[in-house]
C-alpha atoms as a PDB file:
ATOM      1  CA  UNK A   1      -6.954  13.805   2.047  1.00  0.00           C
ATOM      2  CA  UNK A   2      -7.047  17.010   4.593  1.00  0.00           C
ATOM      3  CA  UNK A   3      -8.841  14.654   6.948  1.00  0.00           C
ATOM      4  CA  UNK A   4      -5.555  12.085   6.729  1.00  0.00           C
ATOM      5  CA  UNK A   5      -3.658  15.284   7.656  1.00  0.00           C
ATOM      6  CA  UNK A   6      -2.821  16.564   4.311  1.00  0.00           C
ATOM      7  CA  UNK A   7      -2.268  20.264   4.323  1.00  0.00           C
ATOM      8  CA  UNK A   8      -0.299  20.596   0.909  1.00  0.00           C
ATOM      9  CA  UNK A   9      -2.328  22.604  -1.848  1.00  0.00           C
ATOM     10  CA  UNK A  10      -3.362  20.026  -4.380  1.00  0.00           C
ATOM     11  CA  UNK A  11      -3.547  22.182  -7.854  1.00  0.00           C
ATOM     12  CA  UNK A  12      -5.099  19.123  -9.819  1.00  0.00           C
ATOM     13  CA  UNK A  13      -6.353  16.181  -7.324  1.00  0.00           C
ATOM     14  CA  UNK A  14      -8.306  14.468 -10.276  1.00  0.00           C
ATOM     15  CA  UNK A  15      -5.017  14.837 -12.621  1.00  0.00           C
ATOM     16  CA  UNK A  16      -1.785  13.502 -10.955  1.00  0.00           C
ATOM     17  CA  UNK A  17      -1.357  10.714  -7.966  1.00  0.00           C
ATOM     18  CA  UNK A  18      -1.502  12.489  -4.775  1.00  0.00           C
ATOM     19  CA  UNK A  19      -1.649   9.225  -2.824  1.00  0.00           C
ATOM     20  CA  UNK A  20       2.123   8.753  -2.894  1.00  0.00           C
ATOM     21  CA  UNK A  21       4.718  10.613  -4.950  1.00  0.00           C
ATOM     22  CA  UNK A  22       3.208  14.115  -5.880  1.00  0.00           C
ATOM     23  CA  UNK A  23       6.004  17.083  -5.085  1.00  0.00           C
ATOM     24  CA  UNK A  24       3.701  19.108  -3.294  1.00  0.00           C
ATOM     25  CA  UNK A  25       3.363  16.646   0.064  1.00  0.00           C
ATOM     26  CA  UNK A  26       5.898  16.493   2.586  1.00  0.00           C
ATOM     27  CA  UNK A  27       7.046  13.116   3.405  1.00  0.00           C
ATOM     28  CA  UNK A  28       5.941  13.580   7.067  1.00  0.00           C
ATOM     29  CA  UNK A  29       2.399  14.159   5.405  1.00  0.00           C
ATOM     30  CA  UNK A  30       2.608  11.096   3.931  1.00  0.00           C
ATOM     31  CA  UNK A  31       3.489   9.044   6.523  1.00  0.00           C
ATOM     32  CA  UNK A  32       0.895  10.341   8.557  1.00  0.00           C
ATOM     33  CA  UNK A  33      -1.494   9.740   6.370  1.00  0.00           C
ATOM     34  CA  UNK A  34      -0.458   5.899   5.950  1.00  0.00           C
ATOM     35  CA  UNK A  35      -0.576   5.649   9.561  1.00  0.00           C
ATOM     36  CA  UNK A  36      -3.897   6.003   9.957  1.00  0.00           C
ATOM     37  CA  UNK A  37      -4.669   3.162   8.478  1.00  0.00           C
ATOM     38  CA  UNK A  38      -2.615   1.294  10.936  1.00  0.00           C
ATOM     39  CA  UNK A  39      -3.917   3.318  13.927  1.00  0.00           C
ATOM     40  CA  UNK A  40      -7.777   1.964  13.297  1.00  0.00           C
ATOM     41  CA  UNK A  41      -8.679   5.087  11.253  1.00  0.00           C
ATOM     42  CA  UNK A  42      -6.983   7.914  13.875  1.00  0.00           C
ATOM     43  CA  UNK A  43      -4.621  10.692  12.566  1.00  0.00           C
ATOM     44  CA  UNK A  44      -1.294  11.311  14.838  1.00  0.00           C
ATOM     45  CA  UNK A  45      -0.002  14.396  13.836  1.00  0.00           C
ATOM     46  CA  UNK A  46       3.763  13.635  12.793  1.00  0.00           C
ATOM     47  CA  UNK A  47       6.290  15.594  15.611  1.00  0.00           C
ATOM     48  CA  UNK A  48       9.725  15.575  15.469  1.00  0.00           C
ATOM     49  CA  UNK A  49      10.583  15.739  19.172  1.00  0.00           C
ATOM     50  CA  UNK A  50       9.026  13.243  21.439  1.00  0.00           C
ATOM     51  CA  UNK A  51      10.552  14.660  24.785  1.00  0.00           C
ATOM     52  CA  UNK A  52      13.125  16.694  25.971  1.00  0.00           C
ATOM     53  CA  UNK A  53      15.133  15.636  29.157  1.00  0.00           C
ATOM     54  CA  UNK A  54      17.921  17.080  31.374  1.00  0.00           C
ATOM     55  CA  UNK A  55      21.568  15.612  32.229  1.00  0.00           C
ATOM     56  CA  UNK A  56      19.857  13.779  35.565  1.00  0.00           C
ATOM     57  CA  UNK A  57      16.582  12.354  33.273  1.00  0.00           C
ATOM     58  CA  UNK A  58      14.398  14.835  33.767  1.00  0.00           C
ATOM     59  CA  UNK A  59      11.551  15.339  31.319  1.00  0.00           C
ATOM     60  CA  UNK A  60      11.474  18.958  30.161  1.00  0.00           C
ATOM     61  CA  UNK A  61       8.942  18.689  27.393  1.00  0.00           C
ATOM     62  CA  UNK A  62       7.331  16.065  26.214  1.00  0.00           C
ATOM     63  CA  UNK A  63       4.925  15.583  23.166  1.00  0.00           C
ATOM     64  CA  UNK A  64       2.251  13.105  24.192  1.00  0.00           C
ATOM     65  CA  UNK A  65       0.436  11.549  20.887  1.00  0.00           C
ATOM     66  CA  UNK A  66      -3.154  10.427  22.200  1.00  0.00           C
ATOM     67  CA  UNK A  67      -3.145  14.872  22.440  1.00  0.00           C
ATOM     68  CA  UNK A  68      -3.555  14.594  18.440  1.00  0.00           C
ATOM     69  CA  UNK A  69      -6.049  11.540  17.831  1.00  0.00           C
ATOM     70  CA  UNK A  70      -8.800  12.453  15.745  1.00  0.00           C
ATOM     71  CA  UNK A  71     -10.533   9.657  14.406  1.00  0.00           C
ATOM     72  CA  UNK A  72     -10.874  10.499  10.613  1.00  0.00           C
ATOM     73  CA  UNK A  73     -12.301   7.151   8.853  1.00  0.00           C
ATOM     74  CA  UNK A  74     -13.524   3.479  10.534  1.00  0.00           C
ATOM     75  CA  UNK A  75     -11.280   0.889  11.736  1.00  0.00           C
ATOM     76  CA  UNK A  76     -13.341  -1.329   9.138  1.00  0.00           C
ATOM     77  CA  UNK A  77     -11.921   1.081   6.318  1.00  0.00           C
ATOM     78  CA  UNK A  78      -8.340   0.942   7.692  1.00  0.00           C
ATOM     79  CA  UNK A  79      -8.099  -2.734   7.773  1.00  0.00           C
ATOM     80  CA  UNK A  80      -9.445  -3.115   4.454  1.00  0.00           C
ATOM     81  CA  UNK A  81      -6.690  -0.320   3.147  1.00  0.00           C
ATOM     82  CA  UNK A  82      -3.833  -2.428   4.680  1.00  0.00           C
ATOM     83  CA  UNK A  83      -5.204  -5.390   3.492  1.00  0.00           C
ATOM     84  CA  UNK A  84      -5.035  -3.735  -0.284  1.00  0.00           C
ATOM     85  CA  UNK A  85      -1.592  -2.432   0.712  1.00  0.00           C
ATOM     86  CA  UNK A  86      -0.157  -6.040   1.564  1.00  0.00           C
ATOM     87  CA  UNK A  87      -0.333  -6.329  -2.401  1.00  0.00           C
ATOM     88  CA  UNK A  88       3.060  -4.222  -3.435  1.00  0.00           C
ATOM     89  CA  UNK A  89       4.628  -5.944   0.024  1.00  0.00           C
ATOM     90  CA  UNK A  90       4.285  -9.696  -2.008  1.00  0.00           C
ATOM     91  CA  UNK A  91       4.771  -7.995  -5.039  1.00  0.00           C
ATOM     92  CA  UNK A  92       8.064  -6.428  -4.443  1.00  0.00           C
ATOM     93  CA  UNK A  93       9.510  -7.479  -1.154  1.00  0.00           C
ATOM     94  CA  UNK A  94      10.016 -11.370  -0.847  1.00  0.00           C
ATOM     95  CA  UNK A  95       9.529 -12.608   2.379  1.00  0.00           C
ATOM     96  CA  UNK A  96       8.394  -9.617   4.351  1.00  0.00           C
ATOM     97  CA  UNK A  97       4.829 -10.443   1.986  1.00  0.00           C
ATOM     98  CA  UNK A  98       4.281 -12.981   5.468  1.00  0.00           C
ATOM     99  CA  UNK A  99       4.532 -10.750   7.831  1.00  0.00           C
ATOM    100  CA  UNK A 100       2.115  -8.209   8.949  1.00  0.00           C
ATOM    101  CA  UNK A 101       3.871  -5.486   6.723  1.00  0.00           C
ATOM    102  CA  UNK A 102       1.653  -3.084   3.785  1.00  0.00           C
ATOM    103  CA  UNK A 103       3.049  -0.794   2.111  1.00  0.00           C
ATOM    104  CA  UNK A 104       2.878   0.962  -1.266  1.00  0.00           C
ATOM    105  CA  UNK A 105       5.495   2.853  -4.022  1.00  0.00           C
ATOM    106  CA  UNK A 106       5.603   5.840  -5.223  1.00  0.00           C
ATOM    107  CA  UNK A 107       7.287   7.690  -8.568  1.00  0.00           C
ATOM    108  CA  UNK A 108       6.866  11.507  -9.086  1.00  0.00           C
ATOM    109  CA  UNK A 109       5.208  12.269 -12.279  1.00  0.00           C
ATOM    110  CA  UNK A 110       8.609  14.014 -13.642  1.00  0.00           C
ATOM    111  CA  UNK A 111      10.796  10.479 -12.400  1.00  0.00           C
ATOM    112  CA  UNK A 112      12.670  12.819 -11.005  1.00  0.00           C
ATOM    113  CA  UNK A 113      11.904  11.184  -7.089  1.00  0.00           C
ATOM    114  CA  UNK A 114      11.087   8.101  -5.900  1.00  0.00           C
ATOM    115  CA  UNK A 115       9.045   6.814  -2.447  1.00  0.00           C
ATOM    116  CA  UNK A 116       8.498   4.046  -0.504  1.00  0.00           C
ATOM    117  CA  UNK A 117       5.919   4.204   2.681  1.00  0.00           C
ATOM    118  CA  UNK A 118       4.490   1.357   4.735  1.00  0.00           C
ATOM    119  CA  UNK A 119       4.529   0.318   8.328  1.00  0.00           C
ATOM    120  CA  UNK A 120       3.766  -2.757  10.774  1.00  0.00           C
ATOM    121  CA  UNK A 121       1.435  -2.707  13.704  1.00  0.00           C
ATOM    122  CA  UNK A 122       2.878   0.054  15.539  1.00  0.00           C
ATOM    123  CA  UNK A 123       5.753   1.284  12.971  1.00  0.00           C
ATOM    124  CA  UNK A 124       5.423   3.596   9.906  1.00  0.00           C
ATOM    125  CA  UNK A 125       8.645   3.886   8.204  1.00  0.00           C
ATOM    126  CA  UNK A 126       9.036   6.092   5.123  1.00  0.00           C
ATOM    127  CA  UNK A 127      11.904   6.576   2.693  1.00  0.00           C
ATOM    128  CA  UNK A 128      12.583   8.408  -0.361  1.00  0.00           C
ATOM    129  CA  UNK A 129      15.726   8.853  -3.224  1.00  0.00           C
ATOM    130  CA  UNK A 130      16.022  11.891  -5.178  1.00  0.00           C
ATOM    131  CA  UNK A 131      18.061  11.623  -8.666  1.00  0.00           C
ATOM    132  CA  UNK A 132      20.782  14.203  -9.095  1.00  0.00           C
ATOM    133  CA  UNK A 133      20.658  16.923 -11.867  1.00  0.00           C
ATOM    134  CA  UNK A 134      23.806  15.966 -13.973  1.00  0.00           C
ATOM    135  CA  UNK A 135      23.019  18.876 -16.258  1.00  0.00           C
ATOM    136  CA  UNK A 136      23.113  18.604 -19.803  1.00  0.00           C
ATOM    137  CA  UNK A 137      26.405  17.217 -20.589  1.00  0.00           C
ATOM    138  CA  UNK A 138      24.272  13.791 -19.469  1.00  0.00           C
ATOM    139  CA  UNK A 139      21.930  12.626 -22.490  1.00  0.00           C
ATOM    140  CA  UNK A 140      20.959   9.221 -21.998  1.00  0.00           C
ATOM    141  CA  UNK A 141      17.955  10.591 -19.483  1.00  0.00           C
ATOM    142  CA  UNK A 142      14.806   9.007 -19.512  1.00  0.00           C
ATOM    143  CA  UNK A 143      12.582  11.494 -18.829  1.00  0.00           C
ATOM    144  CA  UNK A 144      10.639  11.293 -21.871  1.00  0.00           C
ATOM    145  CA  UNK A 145       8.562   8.604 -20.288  1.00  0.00           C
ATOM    146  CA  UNK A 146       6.755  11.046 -18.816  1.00  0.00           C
ATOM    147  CA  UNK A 147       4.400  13.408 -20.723  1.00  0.00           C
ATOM    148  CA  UNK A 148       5.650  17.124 -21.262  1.00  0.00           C
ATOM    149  CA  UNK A 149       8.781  16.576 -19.534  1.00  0.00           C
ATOM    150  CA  UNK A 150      12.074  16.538 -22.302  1.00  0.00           C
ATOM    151  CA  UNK A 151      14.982  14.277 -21.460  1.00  0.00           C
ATOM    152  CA  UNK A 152      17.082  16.176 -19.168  1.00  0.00           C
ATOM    153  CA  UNK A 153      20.265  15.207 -16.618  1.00  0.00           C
ATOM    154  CA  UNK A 154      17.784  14.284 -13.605  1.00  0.00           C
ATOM    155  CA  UNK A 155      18.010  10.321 -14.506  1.00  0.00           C
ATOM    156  CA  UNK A 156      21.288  10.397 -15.827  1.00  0.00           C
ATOM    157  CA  UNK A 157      23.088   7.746 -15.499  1.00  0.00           C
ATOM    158  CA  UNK A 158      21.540   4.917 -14.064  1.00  0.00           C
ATOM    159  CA  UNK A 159      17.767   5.280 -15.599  1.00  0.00           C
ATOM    160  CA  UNK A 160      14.613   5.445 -14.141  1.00  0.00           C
ATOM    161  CA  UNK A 161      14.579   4.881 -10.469  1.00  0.00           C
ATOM    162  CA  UNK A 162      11.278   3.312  -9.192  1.00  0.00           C
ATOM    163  CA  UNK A 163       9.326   3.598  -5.744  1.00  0.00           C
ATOM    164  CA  UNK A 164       9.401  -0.152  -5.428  1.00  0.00           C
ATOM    165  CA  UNK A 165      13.321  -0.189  -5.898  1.00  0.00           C
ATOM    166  CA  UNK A 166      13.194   2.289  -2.758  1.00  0.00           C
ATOM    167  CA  UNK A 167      11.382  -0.236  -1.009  1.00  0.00           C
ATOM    168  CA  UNK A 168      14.072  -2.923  -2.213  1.00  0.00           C
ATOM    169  CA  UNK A 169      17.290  -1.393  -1.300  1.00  0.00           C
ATOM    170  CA  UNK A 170      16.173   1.202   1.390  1.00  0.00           C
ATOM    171  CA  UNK A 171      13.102   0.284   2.803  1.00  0.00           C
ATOM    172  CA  UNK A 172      13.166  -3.137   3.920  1.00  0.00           C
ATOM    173  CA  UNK A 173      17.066  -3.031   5.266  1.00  0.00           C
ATOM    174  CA  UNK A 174      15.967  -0.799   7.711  1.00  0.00           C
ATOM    175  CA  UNK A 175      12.752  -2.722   8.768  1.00  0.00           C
ATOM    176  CA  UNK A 176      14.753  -5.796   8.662  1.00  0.00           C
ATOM    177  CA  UNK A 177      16.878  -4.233  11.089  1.00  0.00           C
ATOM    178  CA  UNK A 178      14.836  -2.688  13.364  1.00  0.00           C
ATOM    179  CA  UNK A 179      13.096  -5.967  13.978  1.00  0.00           C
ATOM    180  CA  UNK A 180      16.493  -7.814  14.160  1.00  0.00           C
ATOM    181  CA  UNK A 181      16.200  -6.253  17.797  1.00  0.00           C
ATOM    182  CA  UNK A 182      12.343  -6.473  18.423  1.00  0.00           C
ATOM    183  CA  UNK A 183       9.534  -8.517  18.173  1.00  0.00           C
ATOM    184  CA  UNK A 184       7.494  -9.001  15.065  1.00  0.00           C
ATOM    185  CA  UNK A 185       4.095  -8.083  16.084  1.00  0.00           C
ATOM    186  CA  UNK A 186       1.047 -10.418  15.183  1.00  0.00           C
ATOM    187  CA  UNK A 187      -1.496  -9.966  12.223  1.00  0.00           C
ATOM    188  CA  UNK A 188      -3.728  -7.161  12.065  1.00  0.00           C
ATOM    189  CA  UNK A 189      -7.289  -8.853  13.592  1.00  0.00           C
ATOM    190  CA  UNK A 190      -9.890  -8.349  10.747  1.00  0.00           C
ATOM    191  CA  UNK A 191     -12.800  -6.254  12.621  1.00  0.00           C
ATOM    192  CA  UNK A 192     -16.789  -7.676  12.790  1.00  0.00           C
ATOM    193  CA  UNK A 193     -17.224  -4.977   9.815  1.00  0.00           C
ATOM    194  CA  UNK A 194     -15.130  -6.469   7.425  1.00  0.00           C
ATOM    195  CA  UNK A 195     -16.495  -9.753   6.063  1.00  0.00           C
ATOM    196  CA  UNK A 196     -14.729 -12.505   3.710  1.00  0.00           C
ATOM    197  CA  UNK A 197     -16.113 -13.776   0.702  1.00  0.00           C
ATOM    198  CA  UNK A 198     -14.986 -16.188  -2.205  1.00  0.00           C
ATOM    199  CA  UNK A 199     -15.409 -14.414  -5.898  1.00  0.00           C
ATOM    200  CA  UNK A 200     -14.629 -15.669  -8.938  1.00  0.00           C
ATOM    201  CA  UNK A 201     -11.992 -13.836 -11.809  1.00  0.00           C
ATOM    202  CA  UNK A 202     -14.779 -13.856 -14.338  1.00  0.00           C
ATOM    203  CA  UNK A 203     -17.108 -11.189 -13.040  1.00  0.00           C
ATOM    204  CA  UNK A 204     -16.455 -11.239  -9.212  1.00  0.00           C
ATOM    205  CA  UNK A 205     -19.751 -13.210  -8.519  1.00  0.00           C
ATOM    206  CA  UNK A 206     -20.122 -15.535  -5.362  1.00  0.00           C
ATOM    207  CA  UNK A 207     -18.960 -19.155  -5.741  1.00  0.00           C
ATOM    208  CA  UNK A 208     -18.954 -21.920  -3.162  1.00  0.00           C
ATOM    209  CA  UNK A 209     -15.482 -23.318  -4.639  1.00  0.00           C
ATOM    210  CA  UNK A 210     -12.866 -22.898  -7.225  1.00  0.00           C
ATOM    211  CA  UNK A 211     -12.585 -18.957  -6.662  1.00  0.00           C
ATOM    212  CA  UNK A 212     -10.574 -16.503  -4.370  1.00  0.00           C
ATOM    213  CA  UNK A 213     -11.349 -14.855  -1.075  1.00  0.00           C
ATOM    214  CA  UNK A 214     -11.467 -11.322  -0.969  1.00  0.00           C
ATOM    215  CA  UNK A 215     -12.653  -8.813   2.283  1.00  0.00           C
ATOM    216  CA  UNK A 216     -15.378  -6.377   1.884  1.00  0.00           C
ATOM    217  CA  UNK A 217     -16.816  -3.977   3.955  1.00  0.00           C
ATOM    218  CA  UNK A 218     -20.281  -5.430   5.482  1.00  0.00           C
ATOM    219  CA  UNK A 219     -22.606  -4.567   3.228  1.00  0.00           C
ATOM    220  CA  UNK A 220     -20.752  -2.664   0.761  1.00  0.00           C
ATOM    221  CA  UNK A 221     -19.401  -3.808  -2.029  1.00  0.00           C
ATOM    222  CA  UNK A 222     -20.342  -7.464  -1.409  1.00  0.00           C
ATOM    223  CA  UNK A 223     -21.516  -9.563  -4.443  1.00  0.00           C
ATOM    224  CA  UNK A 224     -25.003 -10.303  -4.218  1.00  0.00           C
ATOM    225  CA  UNK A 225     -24.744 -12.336  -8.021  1.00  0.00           C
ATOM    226  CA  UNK A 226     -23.474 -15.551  -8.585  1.00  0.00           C
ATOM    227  CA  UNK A 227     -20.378 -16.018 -11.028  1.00  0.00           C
ATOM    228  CA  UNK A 228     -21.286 -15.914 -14.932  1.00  0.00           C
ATOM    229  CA  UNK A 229     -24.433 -13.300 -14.084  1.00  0.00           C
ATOM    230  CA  UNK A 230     -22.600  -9.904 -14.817  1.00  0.00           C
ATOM    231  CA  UNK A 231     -20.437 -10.729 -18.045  1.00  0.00           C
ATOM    232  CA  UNK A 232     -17.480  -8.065 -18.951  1.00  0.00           C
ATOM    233  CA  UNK A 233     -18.069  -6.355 -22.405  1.00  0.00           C
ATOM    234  CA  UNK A 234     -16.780  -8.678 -25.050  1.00  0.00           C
ATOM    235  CA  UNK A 235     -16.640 -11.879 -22.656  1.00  0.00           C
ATOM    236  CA  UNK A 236     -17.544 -15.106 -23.772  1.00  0.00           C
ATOM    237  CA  UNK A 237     -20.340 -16.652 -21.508  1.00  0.00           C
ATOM    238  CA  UNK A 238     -19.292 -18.270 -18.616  1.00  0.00           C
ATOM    239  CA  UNK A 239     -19.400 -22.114 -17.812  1.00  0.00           C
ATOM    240  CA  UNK A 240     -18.421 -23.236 -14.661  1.00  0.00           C
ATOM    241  CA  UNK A 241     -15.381 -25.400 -14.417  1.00  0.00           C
ATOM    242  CA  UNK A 242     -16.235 -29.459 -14.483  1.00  0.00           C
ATOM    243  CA  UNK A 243     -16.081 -31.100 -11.060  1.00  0.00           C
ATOM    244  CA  UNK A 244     -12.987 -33.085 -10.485  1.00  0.00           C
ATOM    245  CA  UNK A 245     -13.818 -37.090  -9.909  1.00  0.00           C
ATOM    246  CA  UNK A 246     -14.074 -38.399  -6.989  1.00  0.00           C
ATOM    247  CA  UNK A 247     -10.553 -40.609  -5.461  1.00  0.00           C
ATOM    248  CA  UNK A 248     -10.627 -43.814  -6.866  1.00  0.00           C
ATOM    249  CA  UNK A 249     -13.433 -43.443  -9.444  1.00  0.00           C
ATOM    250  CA  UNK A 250     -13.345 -45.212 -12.520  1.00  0.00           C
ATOM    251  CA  UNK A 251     -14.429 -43.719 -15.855  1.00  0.00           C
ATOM    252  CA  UNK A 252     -14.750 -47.166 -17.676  1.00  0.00           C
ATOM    253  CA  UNK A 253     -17.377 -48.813 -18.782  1.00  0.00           C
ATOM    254  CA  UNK A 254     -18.806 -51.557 -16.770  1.00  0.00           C
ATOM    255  CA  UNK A 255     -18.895 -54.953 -18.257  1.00  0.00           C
END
């Protein structure tokens, strides 16, 4: 995480979700860390200035963002991140699922925030909605949904306020938009390290048809059994689905 540019003190990394939603990030953090993945594994340091200029154009300043890239994991890993980020996009956000948009949600363990970070080729666009403390005069809070935290005014009065309805109402207005007035940019190019393989949902073993494609990265990860060899716990043994007949065939008995 320090590599993505995290510099937030993490009390309990194995104990609460610090890839989206813990207090202790800043958003800018966050974002920078997603945009890694987008920027074939290199880390831009988030600014908020890009230049300065004078009243006749004249660049003062200017912060120049190739200064920052440090290449902190492989292109092959940062395709196959956005690839698993596409997920929430079709999940949550209709038609932006076909475009070359990933993305992910993000609650904070005490519901009391909710965040929504993802980006295009070339665009990383995060948002976030806070609830207000109505006090205690509010007592329809929902709060107890999380563990150790009583019901207090923070969700009062509309409930629980998710990352993905962040995405919904904030999120995608503003990256449909922004590309109202630009180009969509084409699909990310899967790298030589990545490869594609069909699996099956029994076990995830190789089959030549009737399964799913899913990326890997070359070499790791890749199934090297066939579907039905490496049963779950509890799974009844698997038999491969019956061929369909061919067009035309005829399943009656010659006379």
């Amino acid at each position: 995480m320090h590599q993505l540019g995290v510099t937030a003190t993490i009390e309990n990394p194995d104990g609460v979700a610090t890839t989206l939603g813990h207090d202790a990030m800043s958003m800018a953090e966050h974002l920078a860390a997603y945009s890694a993945f987008d920027n074939g594994g290199y880390r831009i340091s988030p600014h908020p200035v890009l230049k300065v200029v004078d009243a006749d154009g004249t660049v003062l300043e200017s912060f120049d963002p190739n200064a920052s890239r440090v290449q902190v994991i492989s292109s092959d890993l940062g395709y196959v991140m956005t690839d698993l980020l596409r997920g929430p996009v079709k999940l949550y956000l209709g038609d932006l699922g076909r475009r070359p948009v990933a993305g992910k949600s993000g609650t904070t363990e005490a519901y009391t925030g909710s965040i929504f970070i993802g980006y295009t080729p070339g665009l990383a666009v995060a948002a976030s909605l806070m609830h207000i403390d109505a006090g205690p005069q509010c007592k329809s809070g929902y709060a107890y949904l999380a563990t150790n935290f009583p019901p207090s005014g923070w969700q009062c009065p509309t409930g629980v306020l998710f990352g993905e309805n962040v995405g919904i109402s904030v999120w995608k207005p503003f990256l449909e938009a922004y590309y109202s007035n630009h180009p969509w940019p084409a699909m990310w190019t899967q790298p030589g390290g990545v490869v594609t393989r069909m699996v099956c949902d029994y076990d995830g073993g190789s089959v030549s048809t009737g399964g799913y494609t899913e990326i890997f990265l070359k070499g790791i990860g890749e199934p090297n059994y066939r579907c039905g060899a490496n049963p779950p716990p509890g799974a009844a043994p698997y038999h491969p689905p019956s061929p369909s007949p061919s067009p035309g065939a005829s399943t009656s008995p010659k006379p």
